[in-house]
C-alpha atoms as a PDB file:
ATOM      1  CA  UNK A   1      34.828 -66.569   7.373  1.00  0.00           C
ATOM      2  CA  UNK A   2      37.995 -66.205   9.555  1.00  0.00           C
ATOM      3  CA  UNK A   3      38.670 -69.327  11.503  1.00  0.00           C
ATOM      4  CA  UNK A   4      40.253 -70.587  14.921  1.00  0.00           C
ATOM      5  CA  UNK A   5      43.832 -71.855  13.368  1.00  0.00           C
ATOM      6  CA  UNK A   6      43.893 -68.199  11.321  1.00  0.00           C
ATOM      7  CA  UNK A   7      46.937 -66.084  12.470  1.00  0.00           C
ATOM      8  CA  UNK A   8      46.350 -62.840  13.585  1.00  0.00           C
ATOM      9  CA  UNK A   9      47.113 -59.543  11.614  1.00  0.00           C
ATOM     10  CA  UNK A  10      47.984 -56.123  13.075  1.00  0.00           C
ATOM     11  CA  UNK A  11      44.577 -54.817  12.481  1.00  0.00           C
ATOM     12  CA  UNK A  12      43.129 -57.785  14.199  1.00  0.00           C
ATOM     13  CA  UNK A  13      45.190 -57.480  16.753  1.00  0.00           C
ATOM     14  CA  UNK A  14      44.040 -53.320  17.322  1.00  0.00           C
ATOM     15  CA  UNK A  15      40.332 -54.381  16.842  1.00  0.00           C
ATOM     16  CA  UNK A  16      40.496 -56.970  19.424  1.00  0.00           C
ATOM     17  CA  UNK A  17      42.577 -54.050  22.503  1.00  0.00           C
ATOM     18  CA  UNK A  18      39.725 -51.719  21.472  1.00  0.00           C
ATOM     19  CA  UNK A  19      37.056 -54.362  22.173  1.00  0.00           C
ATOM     20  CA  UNK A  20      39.252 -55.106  25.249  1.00  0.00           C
ATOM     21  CA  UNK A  21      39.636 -51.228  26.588  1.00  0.00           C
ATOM     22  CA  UNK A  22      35.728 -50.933  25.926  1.00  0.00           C
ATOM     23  CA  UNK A  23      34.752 -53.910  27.840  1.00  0.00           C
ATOM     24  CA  UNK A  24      36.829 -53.114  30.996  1.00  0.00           C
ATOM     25  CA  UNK A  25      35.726 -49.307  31.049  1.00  0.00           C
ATOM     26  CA  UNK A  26      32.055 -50.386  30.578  1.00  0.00           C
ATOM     27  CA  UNK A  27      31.277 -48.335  27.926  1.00  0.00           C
ATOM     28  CA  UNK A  28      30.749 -49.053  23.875  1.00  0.00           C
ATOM     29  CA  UNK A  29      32.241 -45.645  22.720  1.00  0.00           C
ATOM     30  CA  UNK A  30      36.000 -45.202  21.751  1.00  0.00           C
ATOM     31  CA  UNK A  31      37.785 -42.507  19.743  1.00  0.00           C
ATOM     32  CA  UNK A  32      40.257 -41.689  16.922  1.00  0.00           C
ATOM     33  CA  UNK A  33      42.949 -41.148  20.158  1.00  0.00           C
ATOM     34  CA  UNK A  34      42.409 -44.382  21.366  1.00  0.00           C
ATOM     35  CA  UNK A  35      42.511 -46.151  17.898  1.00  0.00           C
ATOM     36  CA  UNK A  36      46.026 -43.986  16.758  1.00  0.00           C
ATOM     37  CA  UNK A  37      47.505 -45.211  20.293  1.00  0.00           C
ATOM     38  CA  UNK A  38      46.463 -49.002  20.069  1.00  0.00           C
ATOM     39  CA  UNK A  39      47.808 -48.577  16.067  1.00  0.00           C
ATOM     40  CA  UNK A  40      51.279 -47.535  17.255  1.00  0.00           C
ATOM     41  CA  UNK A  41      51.738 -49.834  19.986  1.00  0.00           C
ATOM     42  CA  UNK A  42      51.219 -52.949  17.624  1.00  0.00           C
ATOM     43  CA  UNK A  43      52.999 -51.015  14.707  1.00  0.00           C
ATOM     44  CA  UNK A  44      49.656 -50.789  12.972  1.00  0.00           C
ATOM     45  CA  UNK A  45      50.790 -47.750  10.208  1.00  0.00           C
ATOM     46  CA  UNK A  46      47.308 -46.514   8.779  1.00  0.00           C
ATOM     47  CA  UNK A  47      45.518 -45.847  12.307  1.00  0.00           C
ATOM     48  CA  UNK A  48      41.979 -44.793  10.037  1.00  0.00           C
ATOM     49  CA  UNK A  49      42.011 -47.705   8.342  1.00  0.00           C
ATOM     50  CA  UNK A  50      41.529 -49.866  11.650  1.00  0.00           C
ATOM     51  CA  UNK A  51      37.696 -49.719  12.286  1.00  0.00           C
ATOM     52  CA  UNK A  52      37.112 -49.489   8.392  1.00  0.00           C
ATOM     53  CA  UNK A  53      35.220 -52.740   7.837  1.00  0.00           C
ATOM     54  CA  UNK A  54      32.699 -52.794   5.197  1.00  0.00           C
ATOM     55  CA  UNK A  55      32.045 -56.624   5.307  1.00  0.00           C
ATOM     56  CA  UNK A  56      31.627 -58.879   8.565  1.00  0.00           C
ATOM     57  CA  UNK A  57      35.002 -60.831   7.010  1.00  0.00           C
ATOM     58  CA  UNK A  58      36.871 -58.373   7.995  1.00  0.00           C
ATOM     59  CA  UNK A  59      36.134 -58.604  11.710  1.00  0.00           C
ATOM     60  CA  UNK A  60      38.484 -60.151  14.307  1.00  0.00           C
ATOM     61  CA  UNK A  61      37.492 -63.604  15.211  1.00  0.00           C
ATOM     62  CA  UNK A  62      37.157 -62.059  19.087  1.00  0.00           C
ATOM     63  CA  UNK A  63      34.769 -59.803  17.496  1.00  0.00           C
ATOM     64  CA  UNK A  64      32.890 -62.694  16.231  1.00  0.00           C
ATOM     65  CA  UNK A  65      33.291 -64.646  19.095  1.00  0.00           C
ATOM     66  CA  UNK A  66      31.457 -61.829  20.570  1.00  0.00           C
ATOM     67  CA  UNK A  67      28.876 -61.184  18.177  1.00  0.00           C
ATOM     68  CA  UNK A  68      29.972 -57.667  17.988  1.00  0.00           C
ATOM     69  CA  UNK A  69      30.549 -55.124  15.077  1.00  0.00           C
ATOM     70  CA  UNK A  70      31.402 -51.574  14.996  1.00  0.00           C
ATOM     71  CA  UNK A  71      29.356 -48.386  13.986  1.00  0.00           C
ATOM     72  CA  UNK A  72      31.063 -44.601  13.156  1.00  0.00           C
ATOM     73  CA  UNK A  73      29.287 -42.325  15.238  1.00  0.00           C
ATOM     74  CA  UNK A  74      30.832 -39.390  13.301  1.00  0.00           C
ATOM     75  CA  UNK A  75      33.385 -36.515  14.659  1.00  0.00           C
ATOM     76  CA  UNK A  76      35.980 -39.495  15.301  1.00  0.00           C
ATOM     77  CA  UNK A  77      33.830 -41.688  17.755  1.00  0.00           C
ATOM     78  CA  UNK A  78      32.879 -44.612  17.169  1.00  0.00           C
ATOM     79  CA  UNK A  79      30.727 -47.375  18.781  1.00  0.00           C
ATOM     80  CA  UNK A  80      30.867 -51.450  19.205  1.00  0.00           C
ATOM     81  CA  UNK A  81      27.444 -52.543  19.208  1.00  0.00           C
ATOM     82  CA  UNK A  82      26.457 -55.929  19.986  1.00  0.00           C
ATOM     83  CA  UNK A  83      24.679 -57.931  17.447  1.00  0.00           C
ATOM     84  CA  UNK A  84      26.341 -58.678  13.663  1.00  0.00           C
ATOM     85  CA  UNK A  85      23.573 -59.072  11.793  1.00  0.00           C
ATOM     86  CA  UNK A  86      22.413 -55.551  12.998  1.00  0.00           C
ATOM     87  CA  UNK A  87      25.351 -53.884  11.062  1.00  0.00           C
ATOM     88  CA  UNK A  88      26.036 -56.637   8.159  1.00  0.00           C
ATOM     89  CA  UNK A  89      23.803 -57.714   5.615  1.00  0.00           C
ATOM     90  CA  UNK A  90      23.916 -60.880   3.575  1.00  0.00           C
ATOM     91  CA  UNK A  91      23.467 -61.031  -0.106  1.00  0.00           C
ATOM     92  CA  UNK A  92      20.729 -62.826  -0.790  1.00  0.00           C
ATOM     93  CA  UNK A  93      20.447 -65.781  -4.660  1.00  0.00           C
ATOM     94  CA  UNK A  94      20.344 -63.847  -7.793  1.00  0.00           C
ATOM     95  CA  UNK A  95      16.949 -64.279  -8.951  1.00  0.00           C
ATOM     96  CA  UNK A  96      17.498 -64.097 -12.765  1.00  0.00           C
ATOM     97  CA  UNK A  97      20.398 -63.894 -15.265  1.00  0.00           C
ATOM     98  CA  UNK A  98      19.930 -61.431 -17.844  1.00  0.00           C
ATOM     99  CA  UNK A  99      22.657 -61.895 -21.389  1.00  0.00           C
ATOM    100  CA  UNK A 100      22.658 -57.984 -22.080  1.00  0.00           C
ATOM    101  CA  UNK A 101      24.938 -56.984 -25.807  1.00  0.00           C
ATOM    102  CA  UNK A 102      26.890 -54.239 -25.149  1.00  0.00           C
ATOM    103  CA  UNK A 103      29.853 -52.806 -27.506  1.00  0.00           C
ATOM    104  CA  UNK A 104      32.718 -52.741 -25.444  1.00  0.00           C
ATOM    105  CA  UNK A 105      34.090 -49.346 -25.127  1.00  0.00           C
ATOM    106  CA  UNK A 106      37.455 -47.591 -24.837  1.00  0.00           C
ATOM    107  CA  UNK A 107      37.400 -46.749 -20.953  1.00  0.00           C
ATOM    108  CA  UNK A 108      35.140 -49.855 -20.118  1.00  0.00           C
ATOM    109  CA  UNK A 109      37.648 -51.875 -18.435  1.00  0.00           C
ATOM    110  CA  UNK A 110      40.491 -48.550 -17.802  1.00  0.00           C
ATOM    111  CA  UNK A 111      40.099 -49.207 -14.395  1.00  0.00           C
ATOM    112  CA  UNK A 112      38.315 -51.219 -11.345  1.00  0.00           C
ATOM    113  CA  UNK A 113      37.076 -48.160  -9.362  1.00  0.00           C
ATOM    114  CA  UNK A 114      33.696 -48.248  -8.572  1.00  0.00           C
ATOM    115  CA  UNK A 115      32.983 -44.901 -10.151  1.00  0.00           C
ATOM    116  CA  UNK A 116      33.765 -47.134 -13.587  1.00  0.00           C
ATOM    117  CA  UNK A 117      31.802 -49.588 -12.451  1.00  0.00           C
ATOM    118  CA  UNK A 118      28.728 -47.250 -12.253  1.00  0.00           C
ATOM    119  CA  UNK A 119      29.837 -45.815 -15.215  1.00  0.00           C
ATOM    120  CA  UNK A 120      29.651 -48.728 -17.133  1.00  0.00           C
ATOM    121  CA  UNK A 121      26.670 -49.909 -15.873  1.00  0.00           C
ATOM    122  CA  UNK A 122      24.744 -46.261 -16.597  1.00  0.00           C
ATOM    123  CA  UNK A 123      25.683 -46.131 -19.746  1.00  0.00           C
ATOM    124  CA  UNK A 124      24.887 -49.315 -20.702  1.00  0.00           C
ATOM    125  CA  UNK A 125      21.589 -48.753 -19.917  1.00  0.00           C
ATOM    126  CA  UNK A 126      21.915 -51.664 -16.870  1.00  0.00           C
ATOM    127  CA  UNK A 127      20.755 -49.189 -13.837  1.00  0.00           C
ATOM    128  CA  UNK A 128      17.599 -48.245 -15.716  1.00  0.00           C
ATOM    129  CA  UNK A 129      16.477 -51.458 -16.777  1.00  0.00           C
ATOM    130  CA  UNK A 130      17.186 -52.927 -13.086  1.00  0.00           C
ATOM    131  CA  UNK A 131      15.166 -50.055 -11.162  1.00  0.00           C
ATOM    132  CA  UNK A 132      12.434 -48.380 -13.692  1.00  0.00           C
ATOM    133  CA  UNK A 133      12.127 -51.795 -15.706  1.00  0.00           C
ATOM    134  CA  UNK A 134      13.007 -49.661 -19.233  1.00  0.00           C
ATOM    135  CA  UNK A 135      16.001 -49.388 -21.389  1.00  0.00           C
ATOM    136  CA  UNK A 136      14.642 -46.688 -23.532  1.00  0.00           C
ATOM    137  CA  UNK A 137      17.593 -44.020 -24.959  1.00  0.00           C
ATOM    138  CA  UNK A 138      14.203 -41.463 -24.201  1.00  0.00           C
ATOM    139  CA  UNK A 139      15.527 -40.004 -27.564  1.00  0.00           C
ATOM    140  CA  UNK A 140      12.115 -39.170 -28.195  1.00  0.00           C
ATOM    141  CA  UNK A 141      10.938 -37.820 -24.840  1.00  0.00           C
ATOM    142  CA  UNK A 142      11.019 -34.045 -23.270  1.00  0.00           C
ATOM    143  CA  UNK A 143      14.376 -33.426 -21.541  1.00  0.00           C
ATOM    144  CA  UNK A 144      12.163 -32.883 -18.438  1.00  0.00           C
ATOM    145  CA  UNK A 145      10.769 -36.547 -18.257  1.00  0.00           C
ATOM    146  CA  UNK A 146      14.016 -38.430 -18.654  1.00  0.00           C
ATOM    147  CA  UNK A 147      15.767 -40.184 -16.058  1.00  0.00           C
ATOM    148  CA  UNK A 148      18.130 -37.775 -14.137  1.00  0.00           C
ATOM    149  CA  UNK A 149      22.266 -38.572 -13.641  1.00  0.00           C
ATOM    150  CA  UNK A 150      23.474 -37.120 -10.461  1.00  0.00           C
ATOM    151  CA  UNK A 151      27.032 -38.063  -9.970  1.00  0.00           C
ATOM    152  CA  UNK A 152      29.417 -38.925  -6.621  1.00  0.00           C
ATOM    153  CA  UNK A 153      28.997 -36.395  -3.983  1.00  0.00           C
ATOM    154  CA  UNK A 154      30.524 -36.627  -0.359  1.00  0.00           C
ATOM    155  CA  UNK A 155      28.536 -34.558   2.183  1.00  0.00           C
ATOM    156  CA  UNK A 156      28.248 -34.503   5.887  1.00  0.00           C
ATOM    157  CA  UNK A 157      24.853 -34.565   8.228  1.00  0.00           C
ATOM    158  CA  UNK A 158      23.922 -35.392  11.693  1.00  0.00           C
ATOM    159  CA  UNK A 159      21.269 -38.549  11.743  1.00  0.00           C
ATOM    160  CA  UNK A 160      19.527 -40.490  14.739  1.00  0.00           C
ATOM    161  CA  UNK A 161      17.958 -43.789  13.936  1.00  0.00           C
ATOM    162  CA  UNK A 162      17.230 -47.172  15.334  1.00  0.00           C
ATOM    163  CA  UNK A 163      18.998 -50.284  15.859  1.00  0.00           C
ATOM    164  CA  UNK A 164      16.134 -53.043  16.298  1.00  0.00           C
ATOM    165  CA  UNK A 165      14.028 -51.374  19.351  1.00  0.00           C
ATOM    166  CA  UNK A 166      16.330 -51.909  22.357  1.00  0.00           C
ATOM    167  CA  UNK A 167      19.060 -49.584  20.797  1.00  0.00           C
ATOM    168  CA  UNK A 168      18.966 -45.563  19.604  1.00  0.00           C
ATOM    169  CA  UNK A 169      21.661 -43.593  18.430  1.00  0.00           C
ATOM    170  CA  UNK A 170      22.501 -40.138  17.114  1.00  0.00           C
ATOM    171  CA  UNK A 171      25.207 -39.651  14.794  1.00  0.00           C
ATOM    172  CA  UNK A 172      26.626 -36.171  14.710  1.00  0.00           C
ATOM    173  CA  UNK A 173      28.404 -34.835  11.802  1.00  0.00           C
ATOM    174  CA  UNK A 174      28.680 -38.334   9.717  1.00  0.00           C
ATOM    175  CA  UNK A 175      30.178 -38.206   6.174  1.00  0.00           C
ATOM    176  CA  UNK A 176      28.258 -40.066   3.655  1.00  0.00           C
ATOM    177  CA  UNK A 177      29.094 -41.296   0.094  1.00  0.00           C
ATOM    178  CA  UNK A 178      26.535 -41.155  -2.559  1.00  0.00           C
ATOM    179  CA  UNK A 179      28.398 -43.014  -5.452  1.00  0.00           C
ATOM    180  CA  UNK A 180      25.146 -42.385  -7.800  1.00  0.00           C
ATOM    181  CA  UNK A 181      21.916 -41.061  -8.193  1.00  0.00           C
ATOM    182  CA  UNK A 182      19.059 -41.432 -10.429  1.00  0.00           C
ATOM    183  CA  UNK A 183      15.759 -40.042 -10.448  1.00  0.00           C
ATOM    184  CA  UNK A 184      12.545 -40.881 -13.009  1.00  0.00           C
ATOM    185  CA  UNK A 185       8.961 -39.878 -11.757  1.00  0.00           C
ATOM    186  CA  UNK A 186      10.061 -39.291  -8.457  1.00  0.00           C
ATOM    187  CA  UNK A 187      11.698 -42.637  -7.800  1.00  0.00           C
ATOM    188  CA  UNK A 188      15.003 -42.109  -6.515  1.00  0.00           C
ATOM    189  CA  UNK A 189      17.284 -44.930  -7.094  1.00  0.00           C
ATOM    190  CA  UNK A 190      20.569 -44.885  -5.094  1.00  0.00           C
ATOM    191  CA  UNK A 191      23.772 -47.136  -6.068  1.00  0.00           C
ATOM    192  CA  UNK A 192      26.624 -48.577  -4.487  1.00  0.00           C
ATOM    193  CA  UNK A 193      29.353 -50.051  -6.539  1.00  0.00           C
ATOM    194  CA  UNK A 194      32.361 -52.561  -5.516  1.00  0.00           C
ATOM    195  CA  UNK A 195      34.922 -55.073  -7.262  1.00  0.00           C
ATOM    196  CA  UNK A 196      34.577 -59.243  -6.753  1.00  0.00           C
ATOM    197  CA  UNK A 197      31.844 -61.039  -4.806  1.00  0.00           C
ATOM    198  CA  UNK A 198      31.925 -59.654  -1.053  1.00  0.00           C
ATOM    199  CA  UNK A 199      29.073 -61.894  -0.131  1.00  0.00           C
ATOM    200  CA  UNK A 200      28.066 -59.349   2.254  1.00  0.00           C
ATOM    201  CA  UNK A 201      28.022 -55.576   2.918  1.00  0.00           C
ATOM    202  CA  UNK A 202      28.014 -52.947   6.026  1.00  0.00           C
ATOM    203  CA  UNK A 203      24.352 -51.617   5.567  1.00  0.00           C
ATOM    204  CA  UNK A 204      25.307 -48.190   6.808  1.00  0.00           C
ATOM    205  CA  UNK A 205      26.716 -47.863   2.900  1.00  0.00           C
ATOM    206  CA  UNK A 206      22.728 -47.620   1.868  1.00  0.00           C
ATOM    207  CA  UNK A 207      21.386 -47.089   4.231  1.00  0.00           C
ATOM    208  CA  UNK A 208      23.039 -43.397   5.128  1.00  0.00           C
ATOM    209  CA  UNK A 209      21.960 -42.663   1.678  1.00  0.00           C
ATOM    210  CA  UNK A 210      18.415 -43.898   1.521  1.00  0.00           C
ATOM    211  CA  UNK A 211      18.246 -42.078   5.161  1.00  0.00           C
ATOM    212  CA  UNK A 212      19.276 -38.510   3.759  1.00  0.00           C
ATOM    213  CA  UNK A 213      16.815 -38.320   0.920  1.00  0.00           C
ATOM    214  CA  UNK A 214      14.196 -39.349   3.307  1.00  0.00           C
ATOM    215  CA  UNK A 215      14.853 -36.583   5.523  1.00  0.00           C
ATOM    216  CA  UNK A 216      14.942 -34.505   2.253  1.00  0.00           C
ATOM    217  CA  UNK A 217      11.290 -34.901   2.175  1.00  0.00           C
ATOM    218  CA  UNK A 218      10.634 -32.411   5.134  1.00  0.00           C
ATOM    219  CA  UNK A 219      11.840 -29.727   3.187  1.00  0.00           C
ATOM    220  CA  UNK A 220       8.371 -28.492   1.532  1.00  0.00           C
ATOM    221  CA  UNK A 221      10.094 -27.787  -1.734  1.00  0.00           C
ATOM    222  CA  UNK A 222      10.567 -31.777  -2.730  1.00  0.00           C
ATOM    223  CA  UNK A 223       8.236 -32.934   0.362  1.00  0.00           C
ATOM    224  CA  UNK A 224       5.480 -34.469  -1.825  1.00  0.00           C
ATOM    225  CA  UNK A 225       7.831 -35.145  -5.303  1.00  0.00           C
ATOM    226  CA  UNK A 226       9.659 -38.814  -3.984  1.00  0.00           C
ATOM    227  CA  UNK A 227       7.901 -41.094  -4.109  1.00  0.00           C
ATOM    228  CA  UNK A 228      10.067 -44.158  -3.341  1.00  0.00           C
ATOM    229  CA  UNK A 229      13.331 -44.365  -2.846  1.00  0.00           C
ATOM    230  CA  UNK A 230      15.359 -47.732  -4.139  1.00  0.00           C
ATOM    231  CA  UNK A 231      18.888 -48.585  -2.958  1.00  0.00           C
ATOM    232  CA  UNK A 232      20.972 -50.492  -5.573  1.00  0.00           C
ATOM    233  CA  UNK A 233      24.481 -52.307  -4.679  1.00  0.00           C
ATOM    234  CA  UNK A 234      25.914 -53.103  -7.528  1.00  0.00           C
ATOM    235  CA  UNK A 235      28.752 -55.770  -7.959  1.00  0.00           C
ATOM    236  CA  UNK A 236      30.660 -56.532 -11.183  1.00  0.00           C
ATOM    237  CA  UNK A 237      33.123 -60.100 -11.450  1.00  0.00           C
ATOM    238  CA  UNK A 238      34.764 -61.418 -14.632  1.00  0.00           C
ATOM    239  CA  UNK A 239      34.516 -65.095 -15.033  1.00  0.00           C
ATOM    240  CA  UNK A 240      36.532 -67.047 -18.066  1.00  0.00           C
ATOM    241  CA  UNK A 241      36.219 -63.080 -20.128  1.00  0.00           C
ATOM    242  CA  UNK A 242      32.831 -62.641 -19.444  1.00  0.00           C
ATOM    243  CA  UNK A 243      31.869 -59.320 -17.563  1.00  0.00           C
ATOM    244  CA  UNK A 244      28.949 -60.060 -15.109  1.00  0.00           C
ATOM    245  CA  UNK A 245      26.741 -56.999 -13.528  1.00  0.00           C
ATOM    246  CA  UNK A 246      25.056 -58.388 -10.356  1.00  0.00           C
ATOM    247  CA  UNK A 247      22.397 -56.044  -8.586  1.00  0.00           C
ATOM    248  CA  UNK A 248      20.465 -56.151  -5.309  1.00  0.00           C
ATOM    249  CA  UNK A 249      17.473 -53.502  -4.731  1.00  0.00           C
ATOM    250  CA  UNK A 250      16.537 -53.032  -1.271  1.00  0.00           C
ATOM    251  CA  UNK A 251      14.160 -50.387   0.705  1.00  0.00           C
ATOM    252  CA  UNK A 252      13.565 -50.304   4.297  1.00  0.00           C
ATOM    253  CA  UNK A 253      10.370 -50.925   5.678  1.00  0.00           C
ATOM    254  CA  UNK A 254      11.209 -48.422   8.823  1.00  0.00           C
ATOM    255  CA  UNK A 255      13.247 -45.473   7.793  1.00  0.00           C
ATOM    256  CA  UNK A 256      14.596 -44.807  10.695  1.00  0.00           C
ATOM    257  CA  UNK A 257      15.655 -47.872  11.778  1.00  0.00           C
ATOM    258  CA  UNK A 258      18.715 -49.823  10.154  1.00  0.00           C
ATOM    259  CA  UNK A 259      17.498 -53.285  10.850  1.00  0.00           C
ATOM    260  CA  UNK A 260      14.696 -52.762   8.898  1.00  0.00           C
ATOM    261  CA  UNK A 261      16.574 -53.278   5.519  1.00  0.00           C
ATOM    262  CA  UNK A 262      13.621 -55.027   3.350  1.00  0.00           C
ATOM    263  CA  UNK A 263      15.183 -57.057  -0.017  1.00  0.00           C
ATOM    264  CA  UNK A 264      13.249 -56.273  -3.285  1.00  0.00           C
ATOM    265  CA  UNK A 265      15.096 -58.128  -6.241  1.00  0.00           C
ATOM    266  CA  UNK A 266      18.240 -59.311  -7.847  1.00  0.00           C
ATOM    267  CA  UNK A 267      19.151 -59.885 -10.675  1.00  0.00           C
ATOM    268  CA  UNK A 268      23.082 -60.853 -12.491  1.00  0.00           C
ATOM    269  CA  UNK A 269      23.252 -59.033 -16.373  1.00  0.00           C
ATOM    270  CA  UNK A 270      26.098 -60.881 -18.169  1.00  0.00           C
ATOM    271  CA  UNK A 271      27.516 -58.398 -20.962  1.00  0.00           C
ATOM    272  CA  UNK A 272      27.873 -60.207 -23.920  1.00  0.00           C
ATOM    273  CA  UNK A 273      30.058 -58.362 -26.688  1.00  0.00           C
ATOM    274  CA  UNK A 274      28.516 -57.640 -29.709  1.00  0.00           C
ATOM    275  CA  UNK A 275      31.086 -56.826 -32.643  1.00  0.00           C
ATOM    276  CA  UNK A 276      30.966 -53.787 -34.477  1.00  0.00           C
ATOM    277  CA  UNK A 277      29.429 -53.758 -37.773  1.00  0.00           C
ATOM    278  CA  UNK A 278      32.069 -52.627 -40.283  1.00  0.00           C
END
């Protein structure tokens, strides 16, 4: 967490004028013109990357001072809204520590991106055992009761949901990532992947997700097939050579209302290399 004595960066420095400009116009809502013109005049060179925050670290200390995050409204606007814990989410304890054998393979450790990561995890059977509670290869089973793959997509929707009860918002045109989908028996289990131990996470990155399949259900087609729908972040850490998977599941007990982010499990799978046999 950012302290008093900490020196100010660039991007700090933008975060706090915008909070500034917002508070003496009265009103929450800025735009991409306003964030490019407080970027130049503190030499700030990536102008999109300023109200990217994905963790409550990355706030200014004003910000937290303030008790104030911000939201992405969509179509460049965005929004400070007051209360942290309304945007961020804490991870909560791992519950249990699984030792899972794996064979290390060629591309395992290629790269950090969090489509690896996923990648990784997926095929080493990790997702399925974390949300359907099975590891089974399904060699054996009909092609048309096997857990279904559905890789990244980006795609962009208009949403309106709650912030606690005092606040409603509608989002027009947002982009959302899906970084992975799985589906077995009409349990649709969403994941997000990232590098390191963040200790916390913007729930927007879920929560956008879990949103859009919901909605999905008013189309009569797939109205009455999902039954639940599970959102995954999924973390992977290397400590002295040994690869760790950490997962959170989480559902929200109102679906359209952000706050209402409701914790099911954790659990941390620590691969354990198995040689192979020669």
């Amino acid at each position: 967490m950012p302290t008093k004595n900490k020196k100010l960066s660039k991007k700090d420095k933008v975060l706090n004028e915008l909070f500034r400009y917002c508070q003496k116009k009265n009103n929450p809502v800025f735009d991409n013109r306003l964030v490019k013109t407080v970027s130049k005049k503190f030499g700030f060179v990536n102008p999109f990357d300023a109200t990217k925050l994905d963790n409550k670290n990355k706030l200014s200390i004003l910000l937290l001072h303030n008790n104030v995050a911000i939201i992405h409204l969509g179509k460049g606007r965005h929004r400070f809204i007051k209360g942290i814990d309304k945007v961020f989410h804490d991870f909560e304890p791992i519950q249990t520590i699984i030792d899972w054998p794996y064979k290390k393979s060629v591309l395992n450790q290629f790269n950090s991106s969090e489509s690896n990561i996923l990648s990784v995890t997926n095929n080493q059977r990790i997702l399925h055992h974390f949300v359907f509670e099975t590891d089974r290869e399904f060699e054996d089973t009909d092609i048309s009761k096997r857990p279904k793959t559905y890789f990244p997509h980006r795609t962009k929707t208009s949403f309106k949901y709650n912030f606690g009860q005092a606040i409603e918002q509608q989002f027009d045109g947002i982009q959302i990532e899906i970084d992975l989908t799985i589906e077995f028996k009409g349990i649709i289990g969403l994941f997000e992947a990232k590098n390191g131990i963040p200790g916390n996470f913007s729930v927007y990155q879920i929560y956008h997700p879990f949103l859009y399949y919901h909605n999905a259900r008013q189309r009569p087609e797939i109205a009455d097939k999902i039954r639940k729908i599970i959102c995954t972040y999924v973390v992977r850490n290397s400590t002295k050579g040994i690869d760790t998977i950490s997962l959170w599941a989480y559902t929200f007990k109102n679906p359209l209302d952000i706050t209402s982010i409701d914790f099911i499990k954790s659990s941390a799978y620590r691969l354990i290399n198995q040689k192979e046999k020669v």
